[in-house]
N, C-alpha and C. Protein backbone atom coordinates (compact mmCIF):
# COMPACT_ATOMS: atom_id res chain seq x y z
N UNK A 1 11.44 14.08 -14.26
CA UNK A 1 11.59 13.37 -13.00
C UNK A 1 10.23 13.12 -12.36
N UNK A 2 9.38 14.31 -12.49
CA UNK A 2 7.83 13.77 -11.90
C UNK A 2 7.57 12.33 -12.70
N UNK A 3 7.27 12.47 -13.92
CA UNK A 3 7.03 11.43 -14.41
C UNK A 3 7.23 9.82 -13.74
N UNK A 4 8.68 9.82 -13.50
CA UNK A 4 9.39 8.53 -13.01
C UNK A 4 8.71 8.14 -11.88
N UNK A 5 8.59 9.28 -10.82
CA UNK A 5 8.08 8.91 -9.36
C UNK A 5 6.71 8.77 -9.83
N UNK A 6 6.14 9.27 -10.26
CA UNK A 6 4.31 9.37 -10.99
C UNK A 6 4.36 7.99 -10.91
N UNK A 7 5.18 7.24 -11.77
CA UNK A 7 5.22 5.94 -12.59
C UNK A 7 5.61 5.06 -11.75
N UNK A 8 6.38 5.23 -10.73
CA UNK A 8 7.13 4.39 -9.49
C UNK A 8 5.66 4.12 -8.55
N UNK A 9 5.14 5.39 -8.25
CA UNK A 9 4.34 4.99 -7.77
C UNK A 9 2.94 4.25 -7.58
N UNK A 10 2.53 4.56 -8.71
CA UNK A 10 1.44 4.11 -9.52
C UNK A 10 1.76 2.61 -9.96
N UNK A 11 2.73 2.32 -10.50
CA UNK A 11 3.06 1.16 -10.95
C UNK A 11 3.76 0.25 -9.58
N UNK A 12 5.11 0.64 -9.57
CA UNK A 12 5.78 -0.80 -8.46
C UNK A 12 4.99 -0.54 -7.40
N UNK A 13 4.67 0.28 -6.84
CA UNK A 13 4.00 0.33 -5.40
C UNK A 13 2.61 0.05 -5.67
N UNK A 14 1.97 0.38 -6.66
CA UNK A 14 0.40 0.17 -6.68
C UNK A 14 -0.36 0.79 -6.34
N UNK A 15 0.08 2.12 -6.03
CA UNK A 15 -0.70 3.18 -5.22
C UNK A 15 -1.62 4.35 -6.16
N UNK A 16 -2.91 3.69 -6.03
CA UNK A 16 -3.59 4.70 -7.36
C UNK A 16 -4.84 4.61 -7.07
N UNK A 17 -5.71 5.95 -7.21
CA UNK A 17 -7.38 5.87 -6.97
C UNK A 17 -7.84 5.08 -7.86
N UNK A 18 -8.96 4.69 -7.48
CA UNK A 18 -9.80 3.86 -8.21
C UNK A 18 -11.30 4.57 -7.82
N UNK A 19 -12.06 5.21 -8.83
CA UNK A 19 -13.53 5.33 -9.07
C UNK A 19 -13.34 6.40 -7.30
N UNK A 20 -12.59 6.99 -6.96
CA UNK A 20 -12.79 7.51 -5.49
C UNK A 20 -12.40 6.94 -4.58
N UNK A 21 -11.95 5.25 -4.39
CA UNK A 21 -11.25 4.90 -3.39
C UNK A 21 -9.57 4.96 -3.60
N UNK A 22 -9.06 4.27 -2.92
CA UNK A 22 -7.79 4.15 -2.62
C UNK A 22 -7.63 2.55 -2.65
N UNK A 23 -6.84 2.51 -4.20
CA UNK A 23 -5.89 1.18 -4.30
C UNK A 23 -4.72 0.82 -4.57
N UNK A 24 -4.44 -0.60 -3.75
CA UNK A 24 -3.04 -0.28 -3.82
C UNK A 24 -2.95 -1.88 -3.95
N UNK A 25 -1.97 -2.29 -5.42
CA UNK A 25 -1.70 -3.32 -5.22
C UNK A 25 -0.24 -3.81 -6.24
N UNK A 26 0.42 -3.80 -5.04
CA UNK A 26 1.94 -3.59 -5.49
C UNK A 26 2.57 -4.80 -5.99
N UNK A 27 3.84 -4.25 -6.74
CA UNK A 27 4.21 -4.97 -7.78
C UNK A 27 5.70 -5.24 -7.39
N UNK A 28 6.54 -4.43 -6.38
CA UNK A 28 7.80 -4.81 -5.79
C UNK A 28 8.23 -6.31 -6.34
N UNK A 29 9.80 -6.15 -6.16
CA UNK A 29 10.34 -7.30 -6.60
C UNK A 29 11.12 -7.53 -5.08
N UNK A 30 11.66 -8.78 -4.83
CA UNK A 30 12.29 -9.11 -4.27
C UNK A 30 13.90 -8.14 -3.33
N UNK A 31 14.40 -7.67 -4.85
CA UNK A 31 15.36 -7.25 -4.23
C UNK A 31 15.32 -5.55 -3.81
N UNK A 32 14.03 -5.38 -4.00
CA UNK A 32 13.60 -4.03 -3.35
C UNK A 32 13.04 -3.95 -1.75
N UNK A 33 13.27 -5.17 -1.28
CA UNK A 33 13.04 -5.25 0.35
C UNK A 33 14.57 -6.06 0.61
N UNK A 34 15.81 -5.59 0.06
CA UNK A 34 16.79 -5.98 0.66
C UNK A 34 17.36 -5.19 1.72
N UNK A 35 16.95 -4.66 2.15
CA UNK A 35 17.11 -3.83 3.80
C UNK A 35 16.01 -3.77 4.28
N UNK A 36 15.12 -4.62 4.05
CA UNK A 36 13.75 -4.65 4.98
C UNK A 36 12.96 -3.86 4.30
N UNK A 37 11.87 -3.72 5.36
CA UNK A 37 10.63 -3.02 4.77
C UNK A 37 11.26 -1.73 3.71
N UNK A 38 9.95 -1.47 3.06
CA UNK A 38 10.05 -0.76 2.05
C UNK A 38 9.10 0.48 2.30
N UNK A 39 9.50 1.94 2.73
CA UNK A 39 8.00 2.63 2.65
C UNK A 39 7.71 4.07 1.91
N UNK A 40 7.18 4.18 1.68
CA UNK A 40 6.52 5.58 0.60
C UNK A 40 5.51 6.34 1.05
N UNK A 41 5.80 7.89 1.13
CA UNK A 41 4.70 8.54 1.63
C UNK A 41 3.70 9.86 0.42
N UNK A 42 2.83 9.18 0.39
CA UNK A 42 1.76 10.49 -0.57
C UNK A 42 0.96 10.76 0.11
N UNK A 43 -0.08 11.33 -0.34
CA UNK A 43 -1.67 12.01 -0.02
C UNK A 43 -2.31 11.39 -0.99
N UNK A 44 -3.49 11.46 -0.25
CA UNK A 44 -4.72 10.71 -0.92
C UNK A 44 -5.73 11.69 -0.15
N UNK A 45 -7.17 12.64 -1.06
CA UNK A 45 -8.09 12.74 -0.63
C UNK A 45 -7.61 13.72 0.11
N UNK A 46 -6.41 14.06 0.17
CA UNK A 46 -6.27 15.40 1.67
C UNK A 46 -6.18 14.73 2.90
N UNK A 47 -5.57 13.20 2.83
CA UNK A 47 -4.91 12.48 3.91
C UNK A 47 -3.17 11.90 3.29
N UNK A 48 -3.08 12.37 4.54
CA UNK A 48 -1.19 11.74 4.28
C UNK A 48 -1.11 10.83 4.72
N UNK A 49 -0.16 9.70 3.95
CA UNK A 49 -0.24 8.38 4.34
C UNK A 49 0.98 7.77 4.59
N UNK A 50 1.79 7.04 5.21
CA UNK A 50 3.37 6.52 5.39
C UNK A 50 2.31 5.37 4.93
N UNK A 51 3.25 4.37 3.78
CA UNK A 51 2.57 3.20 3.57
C UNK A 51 3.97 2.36 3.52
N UNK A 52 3.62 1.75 4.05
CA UNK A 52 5.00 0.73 4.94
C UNK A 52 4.31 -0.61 4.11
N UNK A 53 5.30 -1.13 3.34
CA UNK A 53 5.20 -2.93 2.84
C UNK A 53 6.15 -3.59 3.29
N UNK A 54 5.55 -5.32 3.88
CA UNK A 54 6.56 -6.09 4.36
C UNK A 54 6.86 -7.11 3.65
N UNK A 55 7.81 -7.74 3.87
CA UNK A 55 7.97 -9.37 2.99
C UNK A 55 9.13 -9.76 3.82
N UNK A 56 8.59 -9.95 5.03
CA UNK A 56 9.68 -11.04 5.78
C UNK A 56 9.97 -11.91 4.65
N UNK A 57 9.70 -12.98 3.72
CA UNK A 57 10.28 -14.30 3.09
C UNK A 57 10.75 -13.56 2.01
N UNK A 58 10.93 -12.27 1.80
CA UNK A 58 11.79 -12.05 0.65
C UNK A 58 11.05 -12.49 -0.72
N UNK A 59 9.41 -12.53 -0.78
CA UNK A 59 9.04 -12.73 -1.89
C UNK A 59 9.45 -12.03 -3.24
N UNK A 60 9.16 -12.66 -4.29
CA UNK A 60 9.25 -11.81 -5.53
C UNK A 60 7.80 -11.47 -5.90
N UNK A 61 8.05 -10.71 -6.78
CA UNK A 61 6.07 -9.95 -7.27
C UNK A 61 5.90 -11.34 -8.00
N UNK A 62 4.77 -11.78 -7.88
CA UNK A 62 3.75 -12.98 -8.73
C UNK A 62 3.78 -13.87 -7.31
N UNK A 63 4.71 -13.83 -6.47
CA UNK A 63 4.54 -14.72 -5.66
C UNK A 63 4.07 -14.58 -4.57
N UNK A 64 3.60 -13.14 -4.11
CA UNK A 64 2.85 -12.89 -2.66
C UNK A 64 1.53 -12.02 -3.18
N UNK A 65 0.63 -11.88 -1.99
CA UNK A 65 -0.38 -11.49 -2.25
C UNK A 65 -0.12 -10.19 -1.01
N UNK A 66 -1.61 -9.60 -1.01
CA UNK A 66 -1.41 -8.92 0.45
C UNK A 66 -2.33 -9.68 1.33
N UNK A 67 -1.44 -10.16 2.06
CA UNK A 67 -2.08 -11.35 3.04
C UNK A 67 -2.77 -10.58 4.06
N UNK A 68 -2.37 -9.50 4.47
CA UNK A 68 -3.15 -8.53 5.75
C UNK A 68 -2.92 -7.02 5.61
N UNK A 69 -3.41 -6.13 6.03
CA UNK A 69 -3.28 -4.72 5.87
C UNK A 69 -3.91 -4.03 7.09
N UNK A 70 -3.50 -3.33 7.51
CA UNK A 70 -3.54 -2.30 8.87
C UNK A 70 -3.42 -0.99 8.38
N UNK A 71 -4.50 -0.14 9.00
CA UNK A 71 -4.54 1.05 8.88
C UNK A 71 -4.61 2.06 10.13
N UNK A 72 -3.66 2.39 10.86
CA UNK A 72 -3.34 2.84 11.44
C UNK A 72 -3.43 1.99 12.91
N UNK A 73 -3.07 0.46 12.94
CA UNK A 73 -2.58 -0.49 13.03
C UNK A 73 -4.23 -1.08 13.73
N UNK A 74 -5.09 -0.89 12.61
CA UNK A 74 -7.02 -1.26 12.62
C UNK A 74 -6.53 -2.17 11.54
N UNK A 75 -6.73 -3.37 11.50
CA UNK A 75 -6.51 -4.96 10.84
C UNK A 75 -7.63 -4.22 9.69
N UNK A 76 -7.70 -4.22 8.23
CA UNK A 76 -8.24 -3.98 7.32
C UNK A 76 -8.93 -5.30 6.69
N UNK A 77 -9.76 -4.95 6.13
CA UNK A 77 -10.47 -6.77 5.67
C UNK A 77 -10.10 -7.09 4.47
N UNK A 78 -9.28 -8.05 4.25
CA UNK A 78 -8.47 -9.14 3.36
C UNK A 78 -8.93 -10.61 2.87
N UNK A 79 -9.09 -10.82 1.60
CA UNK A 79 -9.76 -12.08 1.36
C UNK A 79 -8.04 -13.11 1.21
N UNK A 80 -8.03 -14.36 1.15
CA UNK A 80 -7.07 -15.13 0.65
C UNK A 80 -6.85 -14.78 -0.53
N UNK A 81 -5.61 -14.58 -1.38
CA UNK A 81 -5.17 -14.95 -2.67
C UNK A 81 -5.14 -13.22 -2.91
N UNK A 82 -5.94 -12.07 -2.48
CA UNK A 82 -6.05 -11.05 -2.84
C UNK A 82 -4.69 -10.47 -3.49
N UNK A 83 -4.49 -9.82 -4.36
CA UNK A 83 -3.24 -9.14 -4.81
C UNK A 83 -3.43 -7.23 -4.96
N UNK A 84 -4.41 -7.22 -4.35
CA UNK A 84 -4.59 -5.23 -4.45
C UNK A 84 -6.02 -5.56 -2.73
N UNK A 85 -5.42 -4.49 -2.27
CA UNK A 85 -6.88 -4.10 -1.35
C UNK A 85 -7.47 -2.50 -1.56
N UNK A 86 -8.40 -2.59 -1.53
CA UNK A 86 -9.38 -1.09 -1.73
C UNK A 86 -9.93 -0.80 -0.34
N UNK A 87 -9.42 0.80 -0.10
CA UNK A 87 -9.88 1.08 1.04
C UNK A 87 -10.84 2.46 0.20
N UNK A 88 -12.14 2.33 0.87
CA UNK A 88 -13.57 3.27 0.49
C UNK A 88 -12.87 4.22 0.71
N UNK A 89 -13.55 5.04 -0.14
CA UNK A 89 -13.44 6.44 0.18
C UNK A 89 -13.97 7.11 1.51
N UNK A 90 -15.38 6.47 1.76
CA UNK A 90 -15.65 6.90 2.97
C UNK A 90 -15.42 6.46 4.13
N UNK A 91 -14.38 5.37 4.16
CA UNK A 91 -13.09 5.62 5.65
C UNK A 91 -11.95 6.34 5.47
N UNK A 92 -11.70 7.10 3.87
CA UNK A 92 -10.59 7.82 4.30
C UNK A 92 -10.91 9.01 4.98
N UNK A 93 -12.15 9.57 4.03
CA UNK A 93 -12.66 10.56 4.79
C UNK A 93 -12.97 10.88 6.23
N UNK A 94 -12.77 9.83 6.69
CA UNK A 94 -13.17 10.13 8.27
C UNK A 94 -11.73 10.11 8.83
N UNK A 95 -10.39 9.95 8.20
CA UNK A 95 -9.33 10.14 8.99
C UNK A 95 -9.05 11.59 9.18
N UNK A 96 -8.54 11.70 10.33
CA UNK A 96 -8.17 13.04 10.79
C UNK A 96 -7.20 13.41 9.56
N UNK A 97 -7.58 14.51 8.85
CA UNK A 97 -6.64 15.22 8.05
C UNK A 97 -5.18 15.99 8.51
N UNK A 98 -5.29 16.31 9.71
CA UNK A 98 -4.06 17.27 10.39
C UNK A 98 -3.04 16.18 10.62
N UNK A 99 -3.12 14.65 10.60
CA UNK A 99 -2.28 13.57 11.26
C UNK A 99 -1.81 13.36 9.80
N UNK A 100 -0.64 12.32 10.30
CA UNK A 100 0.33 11.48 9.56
C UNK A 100 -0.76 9.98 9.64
N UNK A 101 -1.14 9.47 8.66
CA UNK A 101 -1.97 7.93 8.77
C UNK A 101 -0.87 6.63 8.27
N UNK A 102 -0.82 6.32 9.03
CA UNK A 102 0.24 4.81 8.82
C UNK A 102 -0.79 3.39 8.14
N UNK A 103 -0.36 2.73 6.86
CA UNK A 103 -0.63 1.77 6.32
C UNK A 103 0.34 1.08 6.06
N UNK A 104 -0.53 -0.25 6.57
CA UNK A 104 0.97 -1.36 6.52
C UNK A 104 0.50 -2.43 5.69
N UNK A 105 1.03 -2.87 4.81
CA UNK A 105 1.01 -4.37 3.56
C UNK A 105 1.79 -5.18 4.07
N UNK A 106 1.24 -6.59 4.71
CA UNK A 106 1.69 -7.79 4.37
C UNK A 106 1.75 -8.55 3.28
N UNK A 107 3.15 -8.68 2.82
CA UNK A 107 2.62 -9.50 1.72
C UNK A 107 3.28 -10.71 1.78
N UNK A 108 2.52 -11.67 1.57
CA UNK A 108 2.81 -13.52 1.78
C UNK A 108 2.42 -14.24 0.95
N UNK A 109 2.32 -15.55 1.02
CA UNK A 109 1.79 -16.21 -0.35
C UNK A 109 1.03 -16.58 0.14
């Protein structure tokens, strides 16, 4: 059963270090935001994270990007077309470790 969630997470959600940062670039389908947002909580680095993804239009994976991202509702910097965002290691490190950190994925086309 670890395995599956290992694999759930890493894979449909996109949630996986990279070289020391934190990336995430998810792979959700459509009918996995059929009750709305979708959210998942891990640790990263010795920070806990609620990572909340949206798709008001009901996209399918290939068809949205992450159009915007908020970190603890601080607008994160997003290029057009992007399909994964990387947050440094050295802003996770500066989040308060004792808190719950909220990340939010827009994803749009």
């Amino acid at each position: 059963a670890s395995w599956y969630i290992f694999t759930f997470l890493t894979q449909a959600f996109g949630v996986r270090g990279h070289l020391g940062d934190l990336k995430i670039r998810p792979k959700l389908v459509a009918s996995q935001f059929d009750v709305g947002d979708v959210q998942i909580r891990t640790t990263f680095a010795g920070r806990k994270f609620n990572i909340i993804f949206k798709n008001p239009d009901q996209l399918d994976y290939g068809q949205y990007r992450v159009g915007a991202a908020f970190l603890d509702n601080e607008k994160l910097p997003t290029k057009p077309g992007d399909e994964e965002i990387l947050i440094p290691r050295e802003s996770i490190m500066l989040l308060d470790p004792a808190d719950d950190h909220q990340l939010t994925i827009h994803c749009m086309r």
